[in-house]
Protein backbone atom coordinates (compact mmCIF):
# COMPACT_ATOMS: atom_id res chain seq x y z
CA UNK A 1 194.09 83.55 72.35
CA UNK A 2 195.42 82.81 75.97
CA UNK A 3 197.92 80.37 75.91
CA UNK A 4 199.47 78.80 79.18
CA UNK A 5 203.10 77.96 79.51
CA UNK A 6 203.63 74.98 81.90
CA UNK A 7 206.38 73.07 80.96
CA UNK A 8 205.39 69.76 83.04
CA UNK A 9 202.03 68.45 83.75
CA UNK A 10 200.69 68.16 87.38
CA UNK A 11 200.02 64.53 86.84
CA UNK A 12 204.00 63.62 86.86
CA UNK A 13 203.86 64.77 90.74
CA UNK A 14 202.68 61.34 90.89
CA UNK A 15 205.85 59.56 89.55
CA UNK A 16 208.05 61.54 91.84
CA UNK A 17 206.50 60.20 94.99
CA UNK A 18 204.02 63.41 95.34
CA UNK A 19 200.28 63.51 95.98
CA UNK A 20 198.02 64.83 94.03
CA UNK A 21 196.43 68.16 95.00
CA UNK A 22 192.76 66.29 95.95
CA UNK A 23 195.12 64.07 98.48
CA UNK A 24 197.28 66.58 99.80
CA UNK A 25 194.35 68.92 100.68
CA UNK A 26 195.57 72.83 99.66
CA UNK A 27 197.60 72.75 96.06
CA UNK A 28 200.99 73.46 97.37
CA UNK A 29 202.45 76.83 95.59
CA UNK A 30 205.30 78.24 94.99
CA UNK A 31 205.78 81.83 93.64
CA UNK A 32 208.45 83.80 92.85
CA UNK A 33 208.08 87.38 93.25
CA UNK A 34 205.76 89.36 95.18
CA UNK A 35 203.45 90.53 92.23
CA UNK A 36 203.05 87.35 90.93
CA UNK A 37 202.11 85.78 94.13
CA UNK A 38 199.54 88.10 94.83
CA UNK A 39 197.93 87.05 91.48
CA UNK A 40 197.86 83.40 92.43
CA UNK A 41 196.85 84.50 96.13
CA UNK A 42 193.87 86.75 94.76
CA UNK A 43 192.27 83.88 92.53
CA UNK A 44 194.37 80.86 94.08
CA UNK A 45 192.40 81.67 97.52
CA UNK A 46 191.75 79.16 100.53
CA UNK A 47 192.16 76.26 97.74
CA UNK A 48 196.03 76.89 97.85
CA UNK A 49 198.98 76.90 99.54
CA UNK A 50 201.44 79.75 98.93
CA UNK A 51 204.76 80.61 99.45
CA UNK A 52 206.64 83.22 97.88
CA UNK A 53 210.61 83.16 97.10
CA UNK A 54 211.53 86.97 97.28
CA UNK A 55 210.40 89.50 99.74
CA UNK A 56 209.50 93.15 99.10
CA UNK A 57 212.31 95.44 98.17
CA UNK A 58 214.08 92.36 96.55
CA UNK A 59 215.43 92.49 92.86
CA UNK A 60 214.29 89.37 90.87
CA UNK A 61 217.07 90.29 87.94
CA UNK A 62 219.68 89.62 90.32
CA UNK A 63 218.16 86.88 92.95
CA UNK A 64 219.77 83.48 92.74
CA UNK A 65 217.80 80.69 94.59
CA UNK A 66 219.12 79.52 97.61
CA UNK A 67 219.10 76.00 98.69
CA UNK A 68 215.89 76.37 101.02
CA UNK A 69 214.53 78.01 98.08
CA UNK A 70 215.19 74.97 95.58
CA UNK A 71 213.75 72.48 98.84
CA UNK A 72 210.49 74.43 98.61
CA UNK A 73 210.05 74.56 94.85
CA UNK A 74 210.98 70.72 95.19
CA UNK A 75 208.05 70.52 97.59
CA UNK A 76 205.85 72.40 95.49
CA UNK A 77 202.77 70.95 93.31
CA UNK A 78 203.26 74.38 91.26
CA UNK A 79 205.75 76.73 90.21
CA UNK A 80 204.59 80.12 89.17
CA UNK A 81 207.27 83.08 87.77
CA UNK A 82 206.91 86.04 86.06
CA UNK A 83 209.04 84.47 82.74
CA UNK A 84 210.16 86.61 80.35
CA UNK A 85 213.73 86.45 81.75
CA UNK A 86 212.77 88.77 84.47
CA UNK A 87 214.19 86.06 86.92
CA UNK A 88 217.04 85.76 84.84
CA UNK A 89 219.34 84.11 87.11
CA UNK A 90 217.07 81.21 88.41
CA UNK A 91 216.41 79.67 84.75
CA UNK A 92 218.17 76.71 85.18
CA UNK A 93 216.71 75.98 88.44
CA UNK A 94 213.13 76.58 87.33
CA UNK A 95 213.77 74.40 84.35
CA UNK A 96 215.18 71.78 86.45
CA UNK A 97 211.98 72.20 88.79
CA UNK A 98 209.94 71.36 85.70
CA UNK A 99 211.80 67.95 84.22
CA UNK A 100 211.50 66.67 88.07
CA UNK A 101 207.37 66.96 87.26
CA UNK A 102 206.67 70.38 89.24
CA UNK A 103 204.41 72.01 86.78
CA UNK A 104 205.79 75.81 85.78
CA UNK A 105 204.09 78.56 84.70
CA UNK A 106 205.26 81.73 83.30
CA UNK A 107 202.73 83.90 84.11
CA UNK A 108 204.13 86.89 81.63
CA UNK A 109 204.42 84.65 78.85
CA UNK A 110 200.93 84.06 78.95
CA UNK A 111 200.04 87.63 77.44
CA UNK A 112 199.67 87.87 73.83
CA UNK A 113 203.07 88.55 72.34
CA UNK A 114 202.36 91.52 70.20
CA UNK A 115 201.68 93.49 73.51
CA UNK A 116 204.68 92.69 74.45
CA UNK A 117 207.68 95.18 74.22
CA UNK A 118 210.94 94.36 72.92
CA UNK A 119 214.12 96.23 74.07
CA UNK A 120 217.03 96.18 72.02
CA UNK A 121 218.86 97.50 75.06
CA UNK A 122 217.83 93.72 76.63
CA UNK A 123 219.15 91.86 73.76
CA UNK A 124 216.08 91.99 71.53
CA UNK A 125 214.02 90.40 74.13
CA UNK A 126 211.02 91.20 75.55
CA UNK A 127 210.73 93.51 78.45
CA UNK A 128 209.62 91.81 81.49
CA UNK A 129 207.97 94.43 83.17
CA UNK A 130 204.49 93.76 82.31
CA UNK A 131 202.13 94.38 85.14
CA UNK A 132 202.60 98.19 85.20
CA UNK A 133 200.37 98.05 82.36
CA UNK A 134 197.38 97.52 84.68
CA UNK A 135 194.97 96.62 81.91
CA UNK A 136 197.60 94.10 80.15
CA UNK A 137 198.29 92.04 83.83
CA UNK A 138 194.50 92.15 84.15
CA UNK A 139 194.76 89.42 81.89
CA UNK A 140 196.96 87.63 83.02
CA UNK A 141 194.15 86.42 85.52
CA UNK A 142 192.63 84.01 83.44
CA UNK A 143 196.55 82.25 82.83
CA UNK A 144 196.37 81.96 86.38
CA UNK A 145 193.13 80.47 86.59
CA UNK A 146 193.22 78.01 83.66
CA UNK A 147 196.53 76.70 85.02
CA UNK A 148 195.04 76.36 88.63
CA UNK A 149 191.78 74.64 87.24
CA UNK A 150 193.98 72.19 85.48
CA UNK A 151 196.04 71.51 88.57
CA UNK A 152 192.40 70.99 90.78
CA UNK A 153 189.31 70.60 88.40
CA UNK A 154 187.16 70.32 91.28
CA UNK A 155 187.62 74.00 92.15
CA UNK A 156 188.17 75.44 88.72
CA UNK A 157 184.75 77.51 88.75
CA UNK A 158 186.13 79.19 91.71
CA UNK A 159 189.34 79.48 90.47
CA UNK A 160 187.59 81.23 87.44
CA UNK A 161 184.88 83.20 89.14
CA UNK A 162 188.09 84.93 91.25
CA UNK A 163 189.36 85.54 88.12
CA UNK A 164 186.57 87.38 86.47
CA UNK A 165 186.02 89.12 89.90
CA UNK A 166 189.77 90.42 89.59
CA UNK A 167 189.70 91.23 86.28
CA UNK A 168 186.80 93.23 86.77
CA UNK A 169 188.67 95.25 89.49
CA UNK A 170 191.94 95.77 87.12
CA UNK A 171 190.05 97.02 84.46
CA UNK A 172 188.09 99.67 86.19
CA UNK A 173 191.17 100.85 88.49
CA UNK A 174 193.04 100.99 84.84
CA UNK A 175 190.74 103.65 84.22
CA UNK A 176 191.84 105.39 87.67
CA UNK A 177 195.39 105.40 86.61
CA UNK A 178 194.57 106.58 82.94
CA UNK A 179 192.32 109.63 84.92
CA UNK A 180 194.79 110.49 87.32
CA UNK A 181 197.75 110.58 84.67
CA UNK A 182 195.46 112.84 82.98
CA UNK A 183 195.73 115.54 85.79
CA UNK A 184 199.07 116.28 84.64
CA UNK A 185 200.07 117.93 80.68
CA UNK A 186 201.48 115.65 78.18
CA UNK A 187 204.71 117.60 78.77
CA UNK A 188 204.91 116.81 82.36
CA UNK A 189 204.43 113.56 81.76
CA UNK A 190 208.39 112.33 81.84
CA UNK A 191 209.62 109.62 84.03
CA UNK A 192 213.15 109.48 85.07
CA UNK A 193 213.75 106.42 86.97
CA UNK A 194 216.83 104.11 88.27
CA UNK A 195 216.10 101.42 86.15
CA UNK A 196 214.10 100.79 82.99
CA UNK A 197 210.87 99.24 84.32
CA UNK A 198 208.90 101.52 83.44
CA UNK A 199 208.20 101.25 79.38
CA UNK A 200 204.63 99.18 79.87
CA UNK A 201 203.49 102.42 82.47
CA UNK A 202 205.00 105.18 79.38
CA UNK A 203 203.20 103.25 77.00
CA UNK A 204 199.50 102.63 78.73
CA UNK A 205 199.54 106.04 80.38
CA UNK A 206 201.02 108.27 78.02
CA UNK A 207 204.40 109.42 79.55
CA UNK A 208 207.87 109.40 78.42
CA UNK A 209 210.01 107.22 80.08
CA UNK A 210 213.76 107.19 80.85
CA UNK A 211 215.96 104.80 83.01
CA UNK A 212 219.71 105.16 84.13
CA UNK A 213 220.03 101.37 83.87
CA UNK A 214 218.80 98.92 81.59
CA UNK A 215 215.76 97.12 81.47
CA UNK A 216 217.76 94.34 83.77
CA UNK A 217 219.47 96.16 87.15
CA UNK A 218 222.93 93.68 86.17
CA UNK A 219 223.51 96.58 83.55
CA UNK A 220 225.40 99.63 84.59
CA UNK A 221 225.48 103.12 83.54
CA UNK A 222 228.66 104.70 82.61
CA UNK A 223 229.19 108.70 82.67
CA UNK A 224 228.55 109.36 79.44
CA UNK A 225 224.95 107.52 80.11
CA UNK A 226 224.60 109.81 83.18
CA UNK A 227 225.64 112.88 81.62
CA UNK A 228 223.27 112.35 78.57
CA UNK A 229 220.38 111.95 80.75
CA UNK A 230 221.53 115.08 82.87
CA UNK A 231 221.43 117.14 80.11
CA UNK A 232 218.05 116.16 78.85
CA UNK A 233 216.54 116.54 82.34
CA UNK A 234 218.19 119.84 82.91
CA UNK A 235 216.91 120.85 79.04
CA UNK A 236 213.50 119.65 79.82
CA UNK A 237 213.28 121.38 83.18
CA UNK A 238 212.28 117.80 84.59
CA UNK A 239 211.47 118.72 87.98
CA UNK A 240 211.69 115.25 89.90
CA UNK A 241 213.62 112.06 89.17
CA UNK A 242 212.59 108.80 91.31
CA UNK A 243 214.66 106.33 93.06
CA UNK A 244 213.31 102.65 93.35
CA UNK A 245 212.87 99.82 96.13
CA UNK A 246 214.34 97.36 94.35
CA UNK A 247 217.75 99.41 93.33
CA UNK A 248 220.45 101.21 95.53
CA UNK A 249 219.74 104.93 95.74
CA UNK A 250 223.49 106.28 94.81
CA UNK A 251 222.25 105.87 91.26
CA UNK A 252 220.03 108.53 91.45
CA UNK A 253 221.29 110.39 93.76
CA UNK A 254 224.54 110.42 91.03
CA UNK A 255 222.05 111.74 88.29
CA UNK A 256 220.43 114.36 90.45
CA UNK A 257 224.25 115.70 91.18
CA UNK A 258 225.19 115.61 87.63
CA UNK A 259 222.13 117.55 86.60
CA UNK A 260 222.58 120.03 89.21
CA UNK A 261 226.14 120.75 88.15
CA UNK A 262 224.33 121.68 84.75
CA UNK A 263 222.61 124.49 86.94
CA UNK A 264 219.03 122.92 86.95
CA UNK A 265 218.20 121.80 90.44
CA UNK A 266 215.61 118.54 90.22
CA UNK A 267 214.20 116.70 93.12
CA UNK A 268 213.96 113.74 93.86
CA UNK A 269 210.28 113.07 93.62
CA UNK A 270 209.87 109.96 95.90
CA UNK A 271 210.57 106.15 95.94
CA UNK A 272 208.70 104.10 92.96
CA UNK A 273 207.87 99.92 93.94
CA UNK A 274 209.01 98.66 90.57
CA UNK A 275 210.25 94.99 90.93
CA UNK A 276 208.10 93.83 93.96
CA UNK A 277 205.53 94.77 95.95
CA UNK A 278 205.77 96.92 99.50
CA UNK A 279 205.38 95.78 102.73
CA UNK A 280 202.59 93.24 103.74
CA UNK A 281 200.02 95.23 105.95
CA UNK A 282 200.56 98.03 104.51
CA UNK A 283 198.65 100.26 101.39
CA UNK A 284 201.13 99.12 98.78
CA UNK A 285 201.38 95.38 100.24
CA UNK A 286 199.23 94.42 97.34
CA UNK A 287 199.65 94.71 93.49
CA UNK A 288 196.60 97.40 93.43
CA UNK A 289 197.54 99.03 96.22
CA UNK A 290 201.76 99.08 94.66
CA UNK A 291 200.25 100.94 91.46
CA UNK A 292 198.41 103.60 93.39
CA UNK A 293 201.27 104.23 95.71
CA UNK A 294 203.13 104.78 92.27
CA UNK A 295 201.08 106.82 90.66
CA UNK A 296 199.98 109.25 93.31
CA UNK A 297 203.95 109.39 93.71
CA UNK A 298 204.91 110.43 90.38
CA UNK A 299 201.34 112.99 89.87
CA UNK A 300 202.27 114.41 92.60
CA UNK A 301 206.18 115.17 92.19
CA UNK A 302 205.91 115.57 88.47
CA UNK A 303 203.12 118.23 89.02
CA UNK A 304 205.47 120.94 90.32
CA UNK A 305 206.35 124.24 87.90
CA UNK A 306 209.19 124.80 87.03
């Protein structure tokens, strides 16, 4: 069953000097990362308001709200994260946002929890990086909607209806991505990446998945973590490793040296949008469009003979 976590009603706007949404005209929203604002953009539509805290290439594990940041969630009718601890360093604001009567939402914490994967390597909590499970955030819709339909009733059918539509969409392009991972083996399929964010894509899509860092980008690798993955990748005759938006490049760059002073020359197969979406404008400047730039990506690198 779909549960929605909102951790203050819209209805104490009122007692903090706020309007309600039907007063105010467009539900004034706040969203934290790129991803999840293009959820609440894609079923939100003309109804609300958006604004969205971190900009492409930014890493939410590491982003601490500045004070124009805190003014606009203040503002805000709505409040919607990933959750999850993804936006690990912004709890305390988000849960101050809530007791001032700004309804919250975590949108990840919304999914059933036994789809949810735990990571020992994240202190036995669950790993935050739902959505590249295309099928799993395809449900996520309908937290989205009911949350929005409680904030506006008079627009919750279109609320829902965009959230059918969507759903509709994420479902059949989850059968893309399951068609295209298909073109390569099952032994091609291994993903070396900077960080781990990539455990929901190994899992849906069949590949094995490895990342320098942990599951949160404050981690660090030291060189016996470097050297360990060297070797396998060298072993393996992994012919690409892939660098990430959202993380500095020297990381991989590191591993690629220390597997090539194993004698096995990899590549480095491309750059992966893992944390946030890319530009706006361009192919990957929505969630859809982010997982397709990813997968061609990695098909195509991880294709090569070795």
């Amino acid at each position: 069953m779909r549960r929605i976590v909102i951790l203050a009603v819209s209805t104490a706007i009122l007692a903090c000097g706020g309007q309600a949404p039907e007063e105010s005209g467009r539900l004034r929203v706040v969203a934290t990362t790129t991803i999840v604002g293009d959820l609440v953009r894609t079923i939100g539509g003309s109804e609300v308001q958006l604004e969205v805290l971190m900009g492409p290439g930014v890493d939410p594990h590491l982003y601490k709200a500045s004070a124009g940041d805190v003014r606009r969630m203040s503002s805000a009718e709505a409040i919607f994260y990933n959750g999850l601890h993804l936006e690990g360093k912004m709890t305390e604001v988000l849960q101050r946002m809530g007791e001032r009567g700004v309804t919250t939402v975590a949108v990840g914490e919304c999914l059933p929890a036994d789809e949810l994967i735990t990571s020992a390597a994240f202190s036995g909590l669950h790993d935050p990086h739902v959505w590249f499970d295309v099928g799993l955030w395809a449900q996520a819709t309908h937290c989205v909607a009911d949350a929005l339909a409680e904030l506006v009733p008079a627009h919750a059918d279109a609320f829902r209806n965009r959230a059918q539509a969507y759903n509709d969409e994420l479902m059949e392009f989850d059968g893309w991505v399951r068609g295209r991972a298909g073109d390569l083996e099952p032994e091609q399929r291994v993903l070396v990446t900077a960080h781990d964010a990539f455990s929901y894509f190994g899992r849906a899509y069949n590949f094995e998945v490895f990342g320098l860092l942990g599951v949160s980008t404050a981690s660090e690798a030291g060189t016996s973590d470097v050297k360990e993955l060297a070797h396998f990748i060298a072993e393996r005759r992994v012919p690409a490793i892939f660098v990430e938006t959202s993380v500095p490049p020297r990381y991989v760059q590191a591993l690629k040296e220390a597997v090539e002073a194993q004698g096995f020359a990899v590549e480095i197969g491309g750059t992966l949008y893992s944390d946030s979406l890319g530009d706006p404008g361009t192919p990957a400047g929505t969630y859809v469009g982010t997982v397709r730039a990813n997968v061609e990506t990695i098909v195509t690198a991880l294709a090569v003979e070795q």
